[in-house]
Protein backbone atom coordinates (compact mmCIF):
# COMPACT_ATOMS: atom_id res chain seq x y z
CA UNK A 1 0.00 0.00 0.00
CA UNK A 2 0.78 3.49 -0.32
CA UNK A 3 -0.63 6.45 0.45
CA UNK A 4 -2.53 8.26 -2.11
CA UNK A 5 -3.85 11.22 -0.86
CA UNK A 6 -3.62 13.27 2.22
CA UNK A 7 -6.34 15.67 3.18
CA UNK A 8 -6.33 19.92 4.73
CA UNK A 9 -9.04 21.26 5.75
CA UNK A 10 -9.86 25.23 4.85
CA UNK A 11 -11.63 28.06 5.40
CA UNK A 12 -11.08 30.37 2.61
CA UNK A 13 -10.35 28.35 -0.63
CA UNK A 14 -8.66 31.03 -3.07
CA UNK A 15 -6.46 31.87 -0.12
CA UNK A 16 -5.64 28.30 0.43
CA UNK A 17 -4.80 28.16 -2.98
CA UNK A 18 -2.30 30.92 -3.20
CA UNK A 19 -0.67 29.90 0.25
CA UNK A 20 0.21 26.35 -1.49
CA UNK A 21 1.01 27.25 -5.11
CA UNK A 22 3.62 29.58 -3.31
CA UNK A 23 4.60 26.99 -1.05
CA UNK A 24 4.65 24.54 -3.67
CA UNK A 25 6.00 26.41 -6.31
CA UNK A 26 3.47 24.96 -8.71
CA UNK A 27 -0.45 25.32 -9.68
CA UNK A 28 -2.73 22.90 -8.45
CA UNK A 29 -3.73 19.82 -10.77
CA UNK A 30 -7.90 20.46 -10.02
CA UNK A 31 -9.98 23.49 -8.27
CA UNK A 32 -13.50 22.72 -7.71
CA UNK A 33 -15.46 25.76 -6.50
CA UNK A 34 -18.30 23.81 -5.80
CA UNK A 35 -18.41 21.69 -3.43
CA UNK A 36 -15.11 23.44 -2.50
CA UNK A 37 -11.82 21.08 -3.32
CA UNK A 38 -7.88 22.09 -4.24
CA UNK A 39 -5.63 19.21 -5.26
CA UNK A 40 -2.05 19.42 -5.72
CA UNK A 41 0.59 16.28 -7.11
CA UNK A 42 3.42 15.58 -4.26
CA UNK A 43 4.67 13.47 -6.63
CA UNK A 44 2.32 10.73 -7.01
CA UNK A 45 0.55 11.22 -3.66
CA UNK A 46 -2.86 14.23 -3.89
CA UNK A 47 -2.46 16.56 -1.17
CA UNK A 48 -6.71 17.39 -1.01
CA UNK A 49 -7.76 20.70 0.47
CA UNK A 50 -11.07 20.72 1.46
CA UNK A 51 -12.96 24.01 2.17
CA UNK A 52 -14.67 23.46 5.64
CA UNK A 53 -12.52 20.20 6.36
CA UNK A 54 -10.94 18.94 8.99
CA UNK A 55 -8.24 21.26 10.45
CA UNK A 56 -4.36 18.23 9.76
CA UNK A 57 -1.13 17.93 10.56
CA UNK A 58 1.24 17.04 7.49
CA UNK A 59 4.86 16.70 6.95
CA UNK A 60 7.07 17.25 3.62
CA UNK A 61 9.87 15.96 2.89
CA UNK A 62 12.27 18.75 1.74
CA UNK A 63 16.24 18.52 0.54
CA UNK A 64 17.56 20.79 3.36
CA UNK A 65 15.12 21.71 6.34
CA UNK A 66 18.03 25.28 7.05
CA UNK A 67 17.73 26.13 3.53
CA UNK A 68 13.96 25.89 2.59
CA UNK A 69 13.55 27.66 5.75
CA UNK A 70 15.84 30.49 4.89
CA UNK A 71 14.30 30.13 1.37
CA UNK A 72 10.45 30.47 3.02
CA UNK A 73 11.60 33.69 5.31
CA UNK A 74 12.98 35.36 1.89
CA UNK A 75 9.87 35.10 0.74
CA UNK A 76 7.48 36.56 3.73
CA UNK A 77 6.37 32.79 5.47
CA UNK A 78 6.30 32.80 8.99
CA UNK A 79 8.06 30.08 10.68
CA UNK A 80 6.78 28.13 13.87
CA UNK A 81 9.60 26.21 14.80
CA UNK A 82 13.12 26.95 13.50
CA UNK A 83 15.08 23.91 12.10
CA UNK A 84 16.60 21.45 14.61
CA UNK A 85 17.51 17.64 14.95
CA UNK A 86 14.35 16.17 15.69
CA UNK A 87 15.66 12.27 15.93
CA UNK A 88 19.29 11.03 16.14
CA UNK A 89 18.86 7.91 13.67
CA UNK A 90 22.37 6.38 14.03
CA UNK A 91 21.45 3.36 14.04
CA UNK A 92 19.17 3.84 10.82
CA UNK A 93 15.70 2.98 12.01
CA UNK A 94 13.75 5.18 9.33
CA UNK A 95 16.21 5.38 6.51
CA UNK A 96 20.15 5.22 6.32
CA UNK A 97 22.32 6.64 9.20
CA UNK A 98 21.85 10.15 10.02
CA UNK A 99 19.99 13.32 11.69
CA UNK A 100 16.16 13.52 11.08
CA UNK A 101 15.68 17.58 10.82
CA UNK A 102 12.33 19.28 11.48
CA UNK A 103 11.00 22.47 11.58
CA UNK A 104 7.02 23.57 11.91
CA UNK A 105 5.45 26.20 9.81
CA UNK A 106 1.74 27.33 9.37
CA UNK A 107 -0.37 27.41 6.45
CA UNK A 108 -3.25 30.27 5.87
CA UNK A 109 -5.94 28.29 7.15
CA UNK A 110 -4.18 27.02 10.94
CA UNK A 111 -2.83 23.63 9.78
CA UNK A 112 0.38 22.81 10.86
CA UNK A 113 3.11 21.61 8.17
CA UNK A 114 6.27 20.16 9.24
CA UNK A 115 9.01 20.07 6.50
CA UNK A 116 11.89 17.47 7.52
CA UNK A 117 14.82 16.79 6.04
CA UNK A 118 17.48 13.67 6.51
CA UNK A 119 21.27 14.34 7.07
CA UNK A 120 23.49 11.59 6.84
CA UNK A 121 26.04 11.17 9.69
């Protein structure tokens, strides 16, 4: 199995959309007005925003936590967490060797995203 879509929930739709085409750096792949839906491809996986859904907690998986966090204070996101070493994986339990790095940051409508990072040690 794997997972094929994860869903947000929203209040405001159009502002949902421009906080995660920004984020994302692309445009979504569907916008349904009515009843209210936003999908985006995380490559192969839908991230569904759903106006009016329930409020989620997601993590991305980004190349460097420090630099898409400098990256997302260049360009006017607020950060909720700065970068750190969430999980000292030395022993390789969720991937190869290394540093699990997290950091927190908030979309428009109150869901938290986390964006994490691995660092090999």
């Amino acid at each position: 199995m794997k997972i094929r879509q994860i869903g947000l929930g929203c209040q405001d739709l159009n502002r949902a959309q421009e906080f995660y085409t920004r984020l994302l750096g692309k445009e979504p792949i569907a916008v349904f007005d009515n009843p209210g839906f936003l999908f985006y491809d995380l490559n192969g996986t839908r991230l569904f925003i759903e106006k009016n859904g329930p409020a989620s907690l997601i993590y991305l998986e980004v190349e460097d936590v420090r630099n898409t966090v400098d990256d997302l204070k260049e360009r006017g996101f607020s950060i909720n967490s700065e970068p750190h070493v969430v999980f000292p994986d030395q022993g390789g339990i969720f991937d190869k060797p290394g540093n699990e790095w997290l950091a927190f940051i908030e979309d428009s409508e109150g869901n938290q995203i986390g964006l994490m990072s691995r660092e090999s040690i």
